[in-house]
Protein backbone atom coordinates (compact mmCIF):
# COMPACT_ATOMS: atom_id res chain seq x y z
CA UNK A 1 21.02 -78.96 9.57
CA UNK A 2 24.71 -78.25 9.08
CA UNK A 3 26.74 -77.79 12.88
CA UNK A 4 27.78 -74.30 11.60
CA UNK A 5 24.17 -73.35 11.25
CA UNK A 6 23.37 -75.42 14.41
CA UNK A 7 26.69 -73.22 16.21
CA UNK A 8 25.31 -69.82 14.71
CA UNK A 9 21.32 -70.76 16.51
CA UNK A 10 22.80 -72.10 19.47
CA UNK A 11 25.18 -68.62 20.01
CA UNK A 12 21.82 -66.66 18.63
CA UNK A 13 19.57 -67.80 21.54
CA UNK A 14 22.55 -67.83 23.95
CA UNK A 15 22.98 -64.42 23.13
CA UNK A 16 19.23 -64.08 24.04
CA UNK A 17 19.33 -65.65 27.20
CA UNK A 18 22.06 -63.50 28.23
CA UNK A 19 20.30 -60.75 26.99
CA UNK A 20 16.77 -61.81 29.27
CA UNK A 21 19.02 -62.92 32.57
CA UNK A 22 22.22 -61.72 32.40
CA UNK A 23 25.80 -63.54 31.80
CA UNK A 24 26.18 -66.87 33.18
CA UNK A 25 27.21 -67.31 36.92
CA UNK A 26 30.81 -66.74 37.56
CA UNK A 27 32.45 -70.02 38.62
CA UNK A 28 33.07 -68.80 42.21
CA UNK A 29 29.38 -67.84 42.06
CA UNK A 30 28.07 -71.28 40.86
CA UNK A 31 30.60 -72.67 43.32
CA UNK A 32 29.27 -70.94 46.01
CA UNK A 33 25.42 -71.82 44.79
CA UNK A 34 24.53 -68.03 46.29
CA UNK A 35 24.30 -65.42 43.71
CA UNK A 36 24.10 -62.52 46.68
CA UNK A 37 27.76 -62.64 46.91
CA UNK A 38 28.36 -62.14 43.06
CA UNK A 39 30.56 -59.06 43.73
CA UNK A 40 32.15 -59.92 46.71
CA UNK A 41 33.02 -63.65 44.81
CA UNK A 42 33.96 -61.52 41.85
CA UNK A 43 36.01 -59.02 44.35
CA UNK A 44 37.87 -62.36 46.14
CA UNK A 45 38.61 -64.38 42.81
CA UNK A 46 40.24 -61.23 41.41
CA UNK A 47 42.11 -58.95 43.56
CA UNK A 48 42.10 -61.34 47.08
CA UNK A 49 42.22 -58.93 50.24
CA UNK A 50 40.54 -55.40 49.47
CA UNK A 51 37.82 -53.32 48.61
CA UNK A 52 36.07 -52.36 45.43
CA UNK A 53 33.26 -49.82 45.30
CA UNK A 54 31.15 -49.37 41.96
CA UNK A 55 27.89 -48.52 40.38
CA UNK A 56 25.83 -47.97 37.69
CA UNK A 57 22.93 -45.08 38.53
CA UNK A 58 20.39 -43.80 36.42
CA UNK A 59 19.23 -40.10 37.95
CA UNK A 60 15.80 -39.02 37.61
CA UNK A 61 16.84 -36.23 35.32
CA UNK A 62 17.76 -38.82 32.88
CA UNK A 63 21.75 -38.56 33.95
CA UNK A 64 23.30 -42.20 33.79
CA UNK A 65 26.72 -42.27 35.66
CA UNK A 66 28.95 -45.68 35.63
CA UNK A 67 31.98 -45.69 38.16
CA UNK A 68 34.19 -48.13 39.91
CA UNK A 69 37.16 -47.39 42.16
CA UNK A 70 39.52 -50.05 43.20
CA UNK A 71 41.20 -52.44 43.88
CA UNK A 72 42.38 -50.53 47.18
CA UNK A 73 43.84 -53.61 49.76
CA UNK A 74 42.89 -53.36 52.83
CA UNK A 75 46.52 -52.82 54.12
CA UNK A 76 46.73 -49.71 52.16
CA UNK A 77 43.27 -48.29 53.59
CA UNK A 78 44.34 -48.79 57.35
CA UNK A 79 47.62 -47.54 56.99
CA UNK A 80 46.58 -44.68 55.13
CA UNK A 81 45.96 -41.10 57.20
CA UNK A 82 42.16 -40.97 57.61
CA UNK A 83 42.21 -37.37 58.89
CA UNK A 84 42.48 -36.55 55.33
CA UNK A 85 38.63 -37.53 54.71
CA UNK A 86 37.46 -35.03 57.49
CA UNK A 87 36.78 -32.60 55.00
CA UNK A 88 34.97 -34.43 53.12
CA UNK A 89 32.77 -36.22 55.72
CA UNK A 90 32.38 -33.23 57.32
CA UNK A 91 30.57 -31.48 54.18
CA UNK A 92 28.01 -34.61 54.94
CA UNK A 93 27.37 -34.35 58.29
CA UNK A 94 24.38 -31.59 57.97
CA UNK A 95 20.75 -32.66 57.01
CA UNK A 96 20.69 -29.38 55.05
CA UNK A 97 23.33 -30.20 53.07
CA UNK A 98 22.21 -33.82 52.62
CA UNK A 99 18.57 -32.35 51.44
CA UNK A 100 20.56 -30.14 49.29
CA UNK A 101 23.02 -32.97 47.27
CA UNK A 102 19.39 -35.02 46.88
CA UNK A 103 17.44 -32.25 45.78
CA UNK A 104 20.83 -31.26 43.25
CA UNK A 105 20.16 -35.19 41.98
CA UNK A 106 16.97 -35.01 41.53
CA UNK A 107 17.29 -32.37 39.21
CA UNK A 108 17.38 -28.94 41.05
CA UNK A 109 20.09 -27.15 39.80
CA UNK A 110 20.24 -23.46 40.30
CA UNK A 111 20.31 -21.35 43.63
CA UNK A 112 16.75 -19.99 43.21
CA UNK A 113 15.45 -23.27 42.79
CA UNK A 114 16.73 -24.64 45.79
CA UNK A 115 15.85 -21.47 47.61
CA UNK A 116 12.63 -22.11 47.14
CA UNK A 117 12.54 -25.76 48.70
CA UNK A 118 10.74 -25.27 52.35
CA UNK A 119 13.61 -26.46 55.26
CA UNK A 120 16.28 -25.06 53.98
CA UNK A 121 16.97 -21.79 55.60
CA UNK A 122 17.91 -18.53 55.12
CA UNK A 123 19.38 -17.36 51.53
CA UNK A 124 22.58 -16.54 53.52
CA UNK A 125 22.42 -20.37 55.25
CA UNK A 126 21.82 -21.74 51.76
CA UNK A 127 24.79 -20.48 50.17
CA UNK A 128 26.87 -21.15 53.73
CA UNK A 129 25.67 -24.80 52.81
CA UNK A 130 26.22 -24.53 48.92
CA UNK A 131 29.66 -23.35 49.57
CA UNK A 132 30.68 -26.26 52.23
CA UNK A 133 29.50 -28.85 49.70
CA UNK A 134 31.83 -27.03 46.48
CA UNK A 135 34.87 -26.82 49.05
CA UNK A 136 34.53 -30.87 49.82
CA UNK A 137 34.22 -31.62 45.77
CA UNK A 138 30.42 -32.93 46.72
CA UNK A 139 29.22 -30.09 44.25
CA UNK A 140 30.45 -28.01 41.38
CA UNK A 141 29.12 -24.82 39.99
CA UNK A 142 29.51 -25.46 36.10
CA UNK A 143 28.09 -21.62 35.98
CA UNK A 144 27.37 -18.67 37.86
CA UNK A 145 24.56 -20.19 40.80
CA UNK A 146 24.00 -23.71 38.65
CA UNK A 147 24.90 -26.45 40.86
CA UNK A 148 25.49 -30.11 39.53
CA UNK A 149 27.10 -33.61 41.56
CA UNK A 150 30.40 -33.89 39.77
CA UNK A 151 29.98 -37.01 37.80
CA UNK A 152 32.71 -39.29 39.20
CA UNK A 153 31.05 -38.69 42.95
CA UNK A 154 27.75 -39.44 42.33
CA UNK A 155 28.43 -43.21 43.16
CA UNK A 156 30.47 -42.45 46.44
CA UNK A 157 27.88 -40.44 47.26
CA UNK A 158 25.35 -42.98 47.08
CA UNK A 159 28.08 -45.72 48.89
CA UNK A 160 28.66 -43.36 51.65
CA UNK A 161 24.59 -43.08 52.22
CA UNK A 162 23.75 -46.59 51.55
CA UNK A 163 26.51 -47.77 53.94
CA UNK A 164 25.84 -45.55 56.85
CA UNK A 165 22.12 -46.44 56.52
CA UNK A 166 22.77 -49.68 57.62
C-alpha cells in the first residue's frame, strides 16, 4: 500500500472512532487523567477566571435547543448589581409556576391544556401564574393563549434547576 492510501484509512477509521467515542481528550484533560472536569479544564485553559454555562437539550416534543453564554469573569459577576435578577428569580420561586415551565417543555402549550393539569389552581391563578412567567422572559405567548420556553432560556432554565438541586 501507498502512505496516501495508508493516510486516507488511517483518517477514515479515525474519523470512526471519533464518531463511536467522541474527539480525543483535550490536553488539559489527558493531563489531568480525569475526564469529569472536561469543561471546567476546557473553561480554565481558555478563558482562566470565570464562568461558562452551556447545553445541548433535546425536549420531549422533539425541540433540540444548543446554547452557551460566556465567558463572564468572575470579577464582572460580583461586581455586577444582583438586584437586577430578582425579577427573574422571583418568577421561579412558585411550585405552580415551576409545574407550569415543565409541563410548557414537555409539550403543553396552550391555556386549556394546562388548565386541565390537576394542582394547578383556579383559571384566574393559572393565568396570575402564566402572566408572572411572560413578565420574567421564562415564557412567551407566540399566539393568543399558546405558551412556548423562549428558545435561548431553555438551557438557563435547566442550569438554574440543576444547580439549586444540589
Amino acid at each position: 500500500m501507498e502512505n496516501a492510501e495508508l493516510d486516507s484509512r488511517l483518517a477514515m477509521i479515525e474519523a470512526r472512532l471519533t464518531a463511536l467515542e467522541g474527539p480525543p481528550a483535550s490536553p488539559a484533560t489527558a493531563a489531568s487523567g480525569d475526564d469529569r472536569f472536561f469543561a471546567l479544564n476546557g473553561v480554565k485553559n481558555t478563558i482562566g477566571d470565570g464562568t461558562v454555562f452551556a447545553g445541548h437539550v433535546e425536549l420531549p416534543t422533539g425541540a433540540v435547543w444548543e446554547w452557551q453564554w460566556g465567558p463572564v469573569p468572575t470579577s464582572a459577576t460580583l461586581e455586577s448589581d444582583w438586584s437586577e435578577s430578582v425579577r427573574s428569580l422571583s418568577a421561579l420561586a412558585h411550585p405552580v409556576r415551576l409545574r407550569l415551565l415543565r409541563e410548557v417543555l414537555l409539550g403543553a402549550r396552550t391555556a386549556t391544556e394546562l388548565g386541565d393539569l390537576e394542582g394547578l389552581g383556579t383559571t384566574g391563578q393559572l393565568y396570575h401564574h402564566l402572566k408572572q412567567l411572560v413578565s420574567a422572559d421564562w415564557l412567551r405567548s407566540s399566539t393568543r393563549g399558546v405558551y412556548e420556553v423562549p428558545g435561548e432560556r431553555v438551557v438557563p432554565l435547566l442550569v438554574i434547576l440543576t444547580a439549586s438541586a444540589r
